[in-house]
Protein backbone atom coordinates (compact mmCIF):
# COMPACT_ATOMS: atom_id res chain seq x y z
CA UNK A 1 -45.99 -63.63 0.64
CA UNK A 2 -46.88 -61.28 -2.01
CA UNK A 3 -43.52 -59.11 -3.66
CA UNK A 4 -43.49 -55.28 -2.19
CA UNK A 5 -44.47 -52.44 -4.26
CA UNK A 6 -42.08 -49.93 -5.43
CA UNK A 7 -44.63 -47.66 -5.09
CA UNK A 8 -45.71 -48.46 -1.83
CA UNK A 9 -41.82 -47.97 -0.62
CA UNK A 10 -41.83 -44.59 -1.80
CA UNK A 11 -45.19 -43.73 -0.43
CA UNK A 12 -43.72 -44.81 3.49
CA UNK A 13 -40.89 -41.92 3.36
CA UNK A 14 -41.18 -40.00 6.03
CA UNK A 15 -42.32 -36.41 5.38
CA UNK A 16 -39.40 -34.99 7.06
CA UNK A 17 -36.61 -36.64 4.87
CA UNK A 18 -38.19 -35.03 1.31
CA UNK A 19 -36.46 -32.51 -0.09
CA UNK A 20 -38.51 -29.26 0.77
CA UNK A 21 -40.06 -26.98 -2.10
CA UNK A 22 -38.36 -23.78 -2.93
CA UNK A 23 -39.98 -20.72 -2.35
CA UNK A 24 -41.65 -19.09 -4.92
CA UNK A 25 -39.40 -15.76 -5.34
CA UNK A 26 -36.14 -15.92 -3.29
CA UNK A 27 -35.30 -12.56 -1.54
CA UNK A 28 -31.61 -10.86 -3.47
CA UNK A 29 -28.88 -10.21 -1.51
CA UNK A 30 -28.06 -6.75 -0.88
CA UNK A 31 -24.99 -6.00 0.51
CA UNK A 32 -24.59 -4.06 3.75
CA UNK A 33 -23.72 -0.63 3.35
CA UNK A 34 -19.55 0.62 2.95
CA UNK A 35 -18.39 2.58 6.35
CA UNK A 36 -16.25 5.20 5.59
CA UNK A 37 -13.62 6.39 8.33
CA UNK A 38 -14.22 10.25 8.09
CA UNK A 39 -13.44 10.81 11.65
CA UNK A 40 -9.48 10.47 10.51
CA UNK A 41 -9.84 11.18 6.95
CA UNK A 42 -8.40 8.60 5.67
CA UNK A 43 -10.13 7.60 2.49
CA UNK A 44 -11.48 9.90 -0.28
CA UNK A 45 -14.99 9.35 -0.88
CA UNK A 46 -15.03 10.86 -4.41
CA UNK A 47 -11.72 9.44 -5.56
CA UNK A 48 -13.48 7.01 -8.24
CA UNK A 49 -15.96 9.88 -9.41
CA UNK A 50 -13.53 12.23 -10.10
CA UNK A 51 -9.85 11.03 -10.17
CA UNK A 52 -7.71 12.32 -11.81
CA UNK A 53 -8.89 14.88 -14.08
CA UNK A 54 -11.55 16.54 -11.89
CA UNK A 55 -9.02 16.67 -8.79
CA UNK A 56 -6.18 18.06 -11.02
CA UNK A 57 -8.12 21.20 -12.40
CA UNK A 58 -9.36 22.16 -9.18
CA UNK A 59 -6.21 21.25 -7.00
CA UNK A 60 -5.64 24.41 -5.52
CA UNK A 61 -9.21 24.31 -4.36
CA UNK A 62 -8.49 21.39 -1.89
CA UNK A 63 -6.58 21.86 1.24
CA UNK A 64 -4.94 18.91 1.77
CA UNK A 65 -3.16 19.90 -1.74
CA UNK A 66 -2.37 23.63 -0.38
CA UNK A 67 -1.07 21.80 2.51
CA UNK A 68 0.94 19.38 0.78
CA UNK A 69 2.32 22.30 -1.20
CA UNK A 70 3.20 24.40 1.68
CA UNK A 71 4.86 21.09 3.45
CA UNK A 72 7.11 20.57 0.39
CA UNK A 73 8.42 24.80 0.14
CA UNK A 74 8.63 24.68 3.59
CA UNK A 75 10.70 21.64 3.50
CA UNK A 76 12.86 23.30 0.48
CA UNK A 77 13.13 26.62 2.29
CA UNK A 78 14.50 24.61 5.62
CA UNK A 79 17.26 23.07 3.65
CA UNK A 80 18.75 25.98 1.79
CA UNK A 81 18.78 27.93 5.17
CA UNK A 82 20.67 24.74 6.83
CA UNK A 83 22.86 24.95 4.79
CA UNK A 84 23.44 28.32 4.52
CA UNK A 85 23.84 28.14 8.09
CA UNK A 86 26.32 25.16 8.22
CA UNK A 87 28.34 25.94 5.09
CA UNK A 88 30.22 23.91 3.11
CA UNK A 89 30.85 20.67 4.83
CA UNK A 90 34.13 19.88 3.19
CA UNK A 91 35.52 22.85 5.19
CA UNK A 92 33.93 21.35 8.24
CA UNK A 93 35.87 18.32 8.04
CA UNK A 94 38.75 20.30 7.56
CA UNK A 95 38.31 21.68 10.25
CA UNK A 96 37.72 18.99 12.78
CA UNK A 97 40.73 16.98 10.74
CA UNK A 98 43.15 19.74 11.71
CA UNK A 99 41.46 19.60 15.32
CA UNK A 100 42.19 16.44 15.89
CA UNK A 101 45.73 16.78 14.18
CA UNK A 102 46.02 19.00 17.16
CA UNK A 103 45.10 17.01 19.81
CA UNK A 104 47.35 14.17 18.88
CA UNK A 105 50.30 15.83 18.55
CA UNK A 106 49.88 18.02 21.92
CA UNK A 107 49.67 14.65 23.66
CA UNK A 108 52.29 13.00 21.64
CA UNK A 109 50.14 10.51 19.86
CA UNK A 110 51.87 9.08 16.31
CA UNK A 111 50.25 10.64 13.42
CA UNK A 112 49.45 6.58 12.06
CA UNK A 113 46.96 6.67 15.13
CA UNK A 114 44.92 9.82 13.97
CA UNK A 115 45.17 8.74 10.46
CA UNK A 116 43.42 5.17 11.81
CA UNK A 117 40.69 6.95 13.53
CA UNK A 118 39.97 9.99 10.85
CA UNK A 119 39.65 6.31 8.49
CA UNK A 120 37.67 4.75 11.17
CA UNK A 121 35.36 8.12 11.34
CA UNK A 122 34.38 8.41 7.16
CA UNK A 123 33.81 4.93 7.53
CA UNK A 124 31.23 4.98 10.23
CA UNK A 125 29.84 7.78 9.11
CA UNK A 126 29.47 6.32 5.07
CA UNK A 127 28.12 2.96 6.72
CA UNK A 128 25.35 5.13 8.43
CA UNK A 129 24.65 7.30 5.49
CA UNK A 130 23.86 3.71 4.21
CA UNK A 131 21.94 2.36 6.59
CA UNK A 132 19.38 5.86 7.20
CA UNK A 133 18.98 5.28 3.43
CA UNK A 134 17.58 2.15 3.90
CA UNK A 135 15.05 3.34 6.59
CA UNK A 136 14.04 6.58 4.44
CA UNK A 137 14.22 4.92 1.17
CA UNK A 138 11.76 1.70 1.66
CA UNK A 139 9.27 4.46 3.60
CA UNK A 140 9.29 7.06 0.75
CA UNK A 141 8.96 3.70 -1.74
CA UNK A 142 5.67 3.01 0.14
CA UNK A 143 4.56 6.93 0.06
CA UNK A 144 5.25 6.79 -3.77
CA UNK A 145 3.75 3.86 -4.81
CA UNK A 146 0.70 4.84 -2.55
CA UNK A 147 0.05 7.94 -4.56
CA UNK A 148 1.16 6.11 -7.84
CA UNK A 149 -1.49 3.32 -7.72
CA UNK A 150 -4.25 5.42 -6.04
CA UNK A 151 -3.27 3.97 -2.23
CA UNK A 152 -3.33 4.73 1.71
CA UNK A 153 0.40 3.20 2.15
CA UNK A 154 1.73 3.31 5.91
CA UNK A 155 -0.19 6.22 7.85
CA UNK A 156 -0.66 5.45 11.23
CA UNK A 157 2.76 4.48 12.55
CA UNK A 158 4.77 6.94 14.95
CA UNK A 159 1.89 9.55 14.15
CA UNK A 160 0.22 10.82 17.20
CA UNK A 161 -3.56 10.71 18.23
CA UNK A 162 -4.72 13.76 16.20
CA UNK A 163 -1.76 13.79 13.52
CA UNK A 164 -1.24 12.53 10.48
CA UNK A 165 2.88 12.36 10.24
CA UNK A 166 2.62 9.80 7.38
CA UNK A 167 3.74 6.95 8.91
CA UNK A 168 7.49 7.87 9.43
CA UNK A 169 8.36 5.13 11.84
CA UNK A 170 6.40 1.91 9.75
CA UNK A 171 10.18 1.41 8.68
CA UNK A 172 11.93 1.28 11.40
CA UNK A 173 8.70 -0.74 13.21
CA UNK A 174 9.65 -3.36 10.25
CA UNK A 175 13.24 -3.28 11.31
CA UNK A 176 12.59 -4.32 14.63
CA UNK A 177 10.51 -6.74 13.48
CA UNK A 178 12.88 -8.43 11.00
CA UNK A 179 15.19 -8.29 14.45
CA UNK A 180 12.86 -10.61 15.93
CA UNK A 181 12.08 -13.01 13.62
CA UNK A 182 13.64 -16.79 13.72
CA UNK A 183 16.45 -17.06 11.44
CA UNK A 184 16.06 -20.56 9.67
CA UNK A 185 18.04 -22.14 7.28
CA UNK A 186 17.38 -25.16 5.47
CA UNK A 187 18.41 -28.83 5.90
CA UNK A 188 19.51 -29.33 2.52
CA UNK A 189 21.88 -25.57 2.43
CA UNK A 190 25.27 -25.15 3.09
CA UNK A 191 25.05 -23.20 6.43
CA UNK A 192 28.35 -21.74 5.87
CA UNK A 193 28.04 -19.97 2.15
CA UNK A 194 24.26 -19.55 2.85
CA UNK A 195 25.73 -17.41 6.08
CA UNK A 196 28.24 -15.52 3.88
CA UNK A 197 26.54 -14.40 0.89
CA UNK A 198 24.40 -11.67 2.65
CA UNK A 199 27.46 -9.97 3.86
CA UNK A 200 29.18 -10.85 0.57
CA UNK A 201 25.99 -8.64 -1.36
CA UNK A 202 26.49 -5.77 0.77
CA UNK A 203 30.11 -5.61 2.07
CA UNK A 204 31.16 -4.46 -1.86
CA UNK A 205 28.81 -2.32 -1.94
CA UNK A 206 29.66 -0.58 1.16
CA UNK A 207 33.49 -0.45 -0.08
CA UNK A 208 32.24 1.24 -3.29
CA UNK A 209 31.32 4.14 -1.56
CA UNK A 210 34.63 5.82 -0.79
CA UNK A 211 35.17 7.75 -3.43
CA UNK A 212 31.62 9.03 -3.85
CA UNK A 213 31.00 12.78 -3.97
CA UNK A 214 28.53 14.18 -1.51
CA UNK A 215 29.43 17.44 -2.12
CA UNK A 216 32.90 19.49 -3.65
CA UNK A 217 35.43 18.06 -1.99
CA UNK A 218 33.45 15.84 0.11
CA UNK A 219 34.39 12.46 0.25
CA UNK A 220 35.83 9.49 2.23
CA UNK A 221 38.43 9.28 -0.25
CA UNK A 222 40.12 10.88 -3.06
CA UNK A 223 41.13 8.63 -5.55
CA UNK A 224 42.64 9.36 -9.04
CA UNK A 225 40.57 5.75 -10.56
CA UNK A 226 37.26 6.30 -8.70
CA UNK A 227 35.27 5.23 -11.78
CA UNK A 228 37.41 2.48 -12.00
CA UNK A 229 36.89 1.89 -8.27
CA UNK A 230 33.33 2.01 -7.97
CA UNK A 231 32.69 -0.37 -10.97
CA UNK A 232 34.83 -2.75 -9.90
CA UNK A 233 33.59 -3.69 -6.34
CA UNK A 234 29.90 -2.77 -7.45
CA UNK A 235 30.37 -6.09 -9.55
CA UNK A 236 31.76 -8.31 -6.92
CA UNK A 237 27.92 -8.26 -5.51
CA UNK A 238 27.05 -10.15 -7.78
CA UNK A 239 29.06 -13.09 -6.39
CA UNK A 240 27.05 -13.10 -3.16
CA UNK A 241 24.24 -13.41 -5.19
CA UNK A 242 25.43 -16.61 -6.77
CA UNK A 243 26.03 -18.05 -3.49
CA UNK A 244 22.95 -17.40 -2.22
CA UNK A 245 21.00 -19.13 -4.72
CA UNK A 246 23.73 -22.25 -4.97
CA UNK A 247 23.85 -22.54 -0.94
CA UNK A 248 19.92 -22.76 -0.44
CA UNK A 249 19.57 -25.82 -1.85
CA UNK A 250 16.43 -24.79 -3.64
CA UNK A 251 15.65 -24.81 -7.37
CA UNK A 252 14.43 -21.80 -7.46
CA UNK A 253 16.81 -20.23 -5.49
CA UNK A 254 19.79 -21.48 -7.65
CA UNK A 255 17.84 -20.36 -10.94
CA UNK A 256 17.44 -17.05 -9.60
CA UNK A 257 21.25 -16.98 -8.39
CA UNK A 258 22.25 -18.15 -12.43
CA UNK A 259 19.70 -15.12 -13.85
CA UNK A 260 21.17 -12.75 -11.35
CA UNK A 261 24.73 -13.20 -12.70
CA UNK A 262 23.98 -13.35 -16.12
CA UNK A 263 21.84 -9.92 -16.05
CA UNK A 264 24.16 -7.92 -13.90
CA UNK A 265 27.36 -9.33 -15.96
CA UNK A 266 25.58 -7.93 -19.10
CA UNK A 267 24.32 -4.96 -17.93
CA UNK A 268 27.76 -3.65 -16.68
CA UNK A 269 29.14 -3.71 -20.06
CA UNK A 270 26.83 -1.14 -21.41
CA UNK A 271 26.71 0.75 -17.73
CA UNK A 272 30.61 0.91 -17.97
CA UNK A 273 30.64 1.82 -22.10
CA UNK A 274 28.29 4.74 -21.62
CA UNK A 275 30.38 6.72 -19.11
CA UNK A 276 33.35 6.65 -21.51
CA UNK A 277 32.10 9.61 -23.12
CA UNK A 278 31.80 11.01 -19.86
CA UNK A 279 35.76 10.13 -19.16
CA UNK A 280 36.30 11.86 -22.53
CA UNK A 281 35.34 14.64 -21.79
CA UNK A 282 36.50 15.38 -18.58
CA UNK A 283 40.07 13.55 -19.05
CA UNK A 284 39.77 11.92 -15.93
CA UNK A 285 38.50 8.93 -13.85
CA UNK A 286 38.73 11.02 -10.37
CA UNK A 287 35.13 11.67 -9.39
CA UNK A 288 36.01 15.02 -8.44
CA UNK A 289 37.66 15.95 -11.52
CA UNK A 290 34.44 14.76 -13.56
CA UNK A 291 32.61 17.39 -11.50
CA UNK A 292 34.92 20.09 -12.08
CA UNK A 293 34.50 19.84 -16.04
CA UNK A 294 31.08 20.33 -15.66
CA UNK A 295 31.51 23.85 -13.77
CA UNK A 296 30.08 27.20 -15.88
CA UNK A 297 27.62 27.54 -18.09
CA UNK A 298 26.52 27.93 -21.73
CA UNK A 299 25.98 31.65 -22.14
CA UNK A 300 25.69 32.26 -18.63
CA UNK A 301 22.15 30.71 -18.19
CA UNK A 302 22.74 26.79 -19.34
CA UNK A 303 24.53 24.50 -17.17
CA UNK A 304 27.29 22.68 -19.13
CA UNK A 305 26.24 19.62 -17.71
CA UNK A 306 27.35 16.65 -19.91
CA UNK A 307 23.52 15.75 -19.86
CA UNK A 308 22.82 18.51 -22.04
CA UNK A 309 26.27 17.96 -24.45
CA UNK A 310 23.61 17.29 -27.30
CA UNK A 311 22.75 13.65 -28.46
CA UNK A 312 26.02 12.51 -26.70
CA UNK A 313 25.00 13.19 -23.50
CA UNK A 314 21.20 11.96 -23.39
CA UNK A 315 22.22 8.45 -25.03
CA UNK A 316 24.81 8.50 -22.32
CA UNK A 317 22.52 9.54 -19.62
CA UNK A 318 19.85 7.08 -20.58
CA UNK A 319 21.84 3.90 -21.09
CA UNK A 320 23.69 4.26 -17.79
CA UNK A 321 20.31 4.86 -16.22
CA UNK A 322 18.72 1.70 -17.46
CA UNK A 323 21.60 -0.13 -16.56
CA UNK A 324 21.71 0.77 -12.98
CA UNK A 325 18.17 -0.14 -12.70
CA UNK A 326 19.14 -3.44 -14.10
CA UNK A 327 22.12 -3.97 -11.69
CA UNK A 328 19.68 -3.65 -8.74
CA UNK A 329 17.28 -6.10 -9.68
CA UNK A 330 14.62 -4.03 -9.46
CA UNK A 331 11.37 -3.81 -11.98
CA UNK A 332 10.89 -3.72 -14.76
CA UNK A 333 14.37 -6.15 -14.62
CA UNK A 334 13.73 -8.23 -11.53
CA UNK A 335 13.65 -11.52 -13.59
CA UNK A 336 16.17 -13.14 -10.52
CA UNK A 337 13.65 -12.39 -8.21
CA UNK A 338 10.57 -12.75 -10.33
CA UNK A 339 8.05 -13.57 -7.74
CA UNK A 340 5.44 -15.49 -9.85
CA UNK A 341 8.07 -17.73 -11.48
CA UNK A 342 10.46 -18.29 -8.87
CA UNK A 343 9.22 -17.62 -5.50
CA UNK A 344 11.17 -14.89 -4.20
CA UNK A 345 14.65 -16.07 -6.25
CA UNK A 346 18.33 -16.70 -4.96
CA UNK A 347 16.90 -15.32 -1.38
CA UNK A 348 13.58 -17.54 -1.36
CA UNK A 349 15.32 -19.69 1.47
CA UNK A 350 16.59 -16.54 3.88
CA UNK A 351 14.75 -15.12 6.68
CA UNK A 352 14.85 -12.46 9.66
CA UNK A 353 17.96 -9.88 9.18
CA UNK A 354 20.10 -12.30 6.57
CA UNK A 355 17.29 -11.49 4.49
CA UNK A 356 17.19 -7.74 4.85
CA UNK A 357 20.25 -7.36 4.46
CA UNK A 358 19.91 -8.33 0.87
CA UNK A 359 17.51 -5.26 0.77
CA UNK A 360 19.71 -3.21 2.20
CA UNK A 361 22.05 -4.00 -0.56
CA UNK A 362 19.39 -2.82 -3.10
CA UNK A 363 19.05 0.17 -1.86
CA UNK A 364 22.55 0.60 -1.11
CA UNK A 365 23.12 0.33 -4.76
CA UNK A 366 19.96 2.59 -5.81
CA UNK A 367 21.49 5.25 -3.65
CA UNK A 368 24.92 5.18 -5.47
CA UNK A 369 23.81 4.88 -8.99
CA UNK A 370 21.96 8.18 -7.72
CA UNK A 371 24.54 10.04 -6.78
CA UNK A 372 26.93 8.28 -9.69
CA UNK A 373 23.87 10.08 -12.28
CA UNK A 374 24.58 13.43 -10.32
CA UNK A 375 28.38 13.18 -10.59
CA UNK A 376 28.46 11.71 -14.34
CA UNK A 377 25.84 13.97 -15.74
CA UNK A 378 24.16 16.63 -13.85
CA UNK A 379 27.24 18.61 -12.56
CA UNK A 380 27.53 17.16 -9.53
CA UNK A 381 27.18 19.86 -6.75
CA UNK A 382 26.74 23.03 -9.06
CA UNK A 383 23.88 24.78 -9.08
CA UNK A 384 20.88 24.74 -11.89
CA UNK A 385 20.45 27.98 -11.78
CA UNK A 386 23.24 31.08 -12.17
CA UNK A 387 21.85 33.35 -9.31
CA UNK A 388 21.55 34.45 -6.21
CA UNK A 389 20.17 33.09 -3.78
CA UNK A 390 20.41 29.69 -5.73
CA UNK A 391 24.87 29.97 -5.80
CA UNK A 392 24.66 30.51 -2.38
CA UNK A 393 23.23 26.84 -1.56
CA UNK A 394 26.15 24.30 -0.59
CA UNK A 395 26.86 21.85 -2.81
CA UNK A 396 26.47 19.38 -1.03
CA UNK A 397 22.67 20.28 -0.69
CA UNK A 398 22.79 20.35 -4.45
CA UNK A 399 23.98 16.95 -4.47
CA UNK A 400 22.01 15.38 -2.62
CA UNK A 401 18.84 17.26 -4.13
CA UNK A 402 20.23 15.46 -7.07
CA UNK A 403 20.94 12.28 -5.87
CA UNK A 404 17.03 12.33 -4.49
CA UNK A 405 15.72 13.52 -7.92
CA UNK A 406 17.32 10.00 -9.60
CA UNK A 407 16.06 8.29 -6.64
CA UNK A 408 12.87 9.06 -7.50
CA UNK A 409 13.26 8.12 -10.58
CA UNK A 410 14.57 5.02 -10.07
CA UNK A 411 11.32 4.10 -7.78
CA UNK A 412 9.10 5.89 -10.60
CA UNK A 413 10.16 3.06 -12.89
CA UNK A 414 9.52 0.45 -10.55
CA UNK A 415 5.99 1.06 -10.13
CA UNK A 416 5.12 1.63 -13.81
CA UNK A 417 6.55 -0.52 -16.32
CA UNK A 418 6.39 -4.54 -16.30
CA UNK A 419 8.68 -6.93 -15.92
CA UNK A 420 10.45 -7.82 -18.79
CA UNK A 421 10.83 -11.60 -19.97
CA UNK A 422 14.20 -13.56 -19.66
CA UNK A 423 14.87 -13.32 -23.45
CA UNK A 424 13.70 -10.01 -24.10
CA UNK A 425 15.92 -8.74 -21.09
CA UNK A 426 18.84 -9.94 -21.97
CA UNK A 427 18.23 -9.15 -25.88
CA UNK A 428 17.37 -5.31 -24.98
CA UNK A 429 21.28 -5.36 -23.40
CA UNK A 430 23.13 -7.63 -25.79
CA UNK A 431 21.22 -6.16 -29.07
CA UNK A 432 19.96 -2.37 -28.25
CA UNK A 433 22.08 -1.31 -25.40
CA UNK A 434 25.32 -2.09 -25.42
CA UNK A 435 25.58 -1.48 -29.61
CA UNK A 436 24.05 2.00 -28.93
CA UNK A 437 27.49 3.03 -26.49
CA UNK A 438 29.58 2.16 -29.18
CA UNK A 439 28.23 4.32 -31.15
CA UNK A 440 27.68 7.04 -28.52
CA UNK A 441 31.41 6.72 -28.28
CA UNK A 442 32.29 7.40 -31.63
CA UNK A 443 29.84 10.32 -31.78
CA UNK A 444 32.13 12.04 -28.10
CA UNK A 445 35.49 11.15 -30.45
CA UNK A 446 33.98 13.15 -33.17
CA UNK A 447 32.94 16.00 -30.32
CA UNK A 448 36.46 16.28 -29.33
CA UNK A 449 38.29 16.50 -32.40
CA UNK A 450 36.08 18.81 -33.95
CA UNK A 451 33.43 20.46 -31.57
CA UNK A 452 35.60 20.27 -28.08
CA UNK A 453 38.79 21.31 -29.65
């Protein structure tokens, strides 16, 4: 027997199992043509063509911008005639104080029952004032960012067929989701401290609030340290935080927990130093008090906020402000969070409600470094202007006007800088911050005993 051919083996390959020629020209993909949904106007066709320049010159020609504009005065123009209408709400509470005082004693109740349920009253209604902030705040968070970064953002939800209500109810959709979800915890945590620390986050916070202004005279309660008060439970948050991260039993979690106390530890030096000027001036730590010395105005027509006390007052102003962003975690200082180097941080390992409450707790604390900025340095609730009909608004309209202006500002930030590095966050405190309210409080000592006086 003659030895096989390699040629001939080749040659008996079936025709079917070669490889087959490629075509001489191959056809080029072209994509299918975008769909637009104009029937509910939802996307802007020319935004990439002529944003932002084009749309900005000719805004008033576009009537979803007269809309928008007639919204917002309408808006404006709703509140200053509600309250007009409903007054100052100090006086209110006065009122329904001495009401009840009433009540009780024509029925013979002890006075240490009305003063547990006028307690039990402020508190309920300061726990609610927190928890509507955290369904408005995370849906106006979404409306801002959406314009911000050139995006739809929640639109459809609790908006009728036909109407375009912005999406008011996306939050409270979320809520009831979080409601639902499992709540897991981890083998490896300890169930009891991972339990505790969401509570232990926002509980402080919650007790902080007392002596808060919402308005002259408007309060849970008066107290002759508020500062002093409000700084020190604001910091024992940050003990929840630790807890969170230890009790997961996660890495990242616990490095997140040790970042989260060392940035809010350093931050509340310089946040406390800078208001000392503030105390300074207005010779008290009562909340109410700081308000009052920032009543009148510079030749009738400037506000003598301490904001505009000059160089004193801005360094102030902007050193508190940075710090409170800082003390919430939020961007451009969310390094305990820090989602591309540590998951989600100390609350990687929570789920469901345990881990919106930790949310809560942000916002919580956004909303009263707000209204601190409006007490501290923008007169609290006195108006900008020194005329009628702008005197006639209630303060507490004034204040919380306010306390939404630093809001805004404090979401403005969040969605325009970038997140600082570990080093270079804790350097900008240790090395720029806290240095600079030293020296802003030398500058107030030289105010008073030479400009004040």
């Amino acid at each position: 027997m003659t030895a096989s051919n390699p040629e001939d083996k080749k040659s008996t390959v079936a025709p079917a199992a070669q490889k087959p020629a490629a075509p001489a020209t191959a056809a080029k993909y072209v994509p299918p043509t975008p769909v637009l949904n104009r029937k509910d106007g939802r996307l802007i066709e020319d935004r990439f063509s002529t944003w932002p320049t084009e749309v900005f010159a000719n805004r008033w020609s576009r009537p979803g911008y007269r809309r928008g504009a007639l919204m917002l005065a309408a808006i404006f123009l709703g509140l200053g005639l509600t309250g007009g209408l409903i007054g100052e709400l100090a006086r209110r509470a006065d009122a329904l104080h001495a009401l009840l005082a009433a009540f009780a004693a024509s029925r013979g109740l002890p006075s240490l029952l009305l003063d547990a349920v006028w307690v039990a009253l402020k508190v309920l209604v300061v726990l609610h004032v927190i928890l509507i902030n955290g369904l408005w705040s995370i849906w106006w968070e979404r409306k801002i960012s959406a314009h911000i970064q050139s995006r739809v953002g929640p639109t459809y939800a609790g908006s009728p067929k036909g109407w375009n209500l912005h999406g008011w109810a996306q939050t409270a959709i979320d809520g009831l989701k979080l409601l639902l979800k499992e709540d897991v915890t981890p083998a490896a945590a300890d169930k009891w401290v991972h339990a505790l620390a969401p509570g232990l986050v926002v509980a402080p916070c919650i007790i902080a609030f007392a002596p808060v202004l919402f308005g002259d005279g408007l309060a849970a309660a008066k107290l002759d340290i508020g500062t002093l008060y409000v700084f020190a439970f604001a910091g024992i948050s940050v003990i929840g935080v630790v807890m969170a991260g230890w009790a997961s039993g996660n890495k990242y979690s616990l490095l997140g927990g040790l970042r989260g106390a060392a940035q809010i530890v350093s931050y509340e030096l310089p946040r406390g130093f800078s208001v000392v000027p503030v105390l300074m001036f207005a010779g008290s730590l009562d909340l109410q008090a700081i308000a009052t010395a920032q009543a009148g105005y510079w030749h009738g027509v400037v506000p003598r906020w301490f904001i505009f006390y000059p160089v004193v007052g801005q360094i102030a102003f902007a050193i508190f402000l940075i710090a409170s962003v800082a003390e919430t975690n939020r961007t451009p200082f969310d390094i305990p969070e820090a989602e591309s180097e540590l998951v989600s941080g100390f609350h990687t390992e929570y789920s469901g409600m345990k881990w919106s409450i930790f949310f809560l707790a942000e916002y919580a604390y956004v909303l009263l470094g707000s209204f601190l900025l409006a007490t501290f340095f923008l007169g609290g609730g006195a108006s900008p202007v020194n005329a009628v009909p702008f005197t006639l608004v209630p303060s507490w309209i004034w204040m919380l006007g306010k306390a939404m202006l630093m809001m805004f500002v404090f979401l403005w930030i969040r969605w325009t800088l970038p997140r600082f590095r570990a080093d270079q966050l804790m350097d900008f405190t240790w090395k720029f911050l806290l240095p600079w309210s030293f020296v802003n409080i030398a500058v107030a000592g030289l105010y008073l005993a030479y400009w004040l006086k």
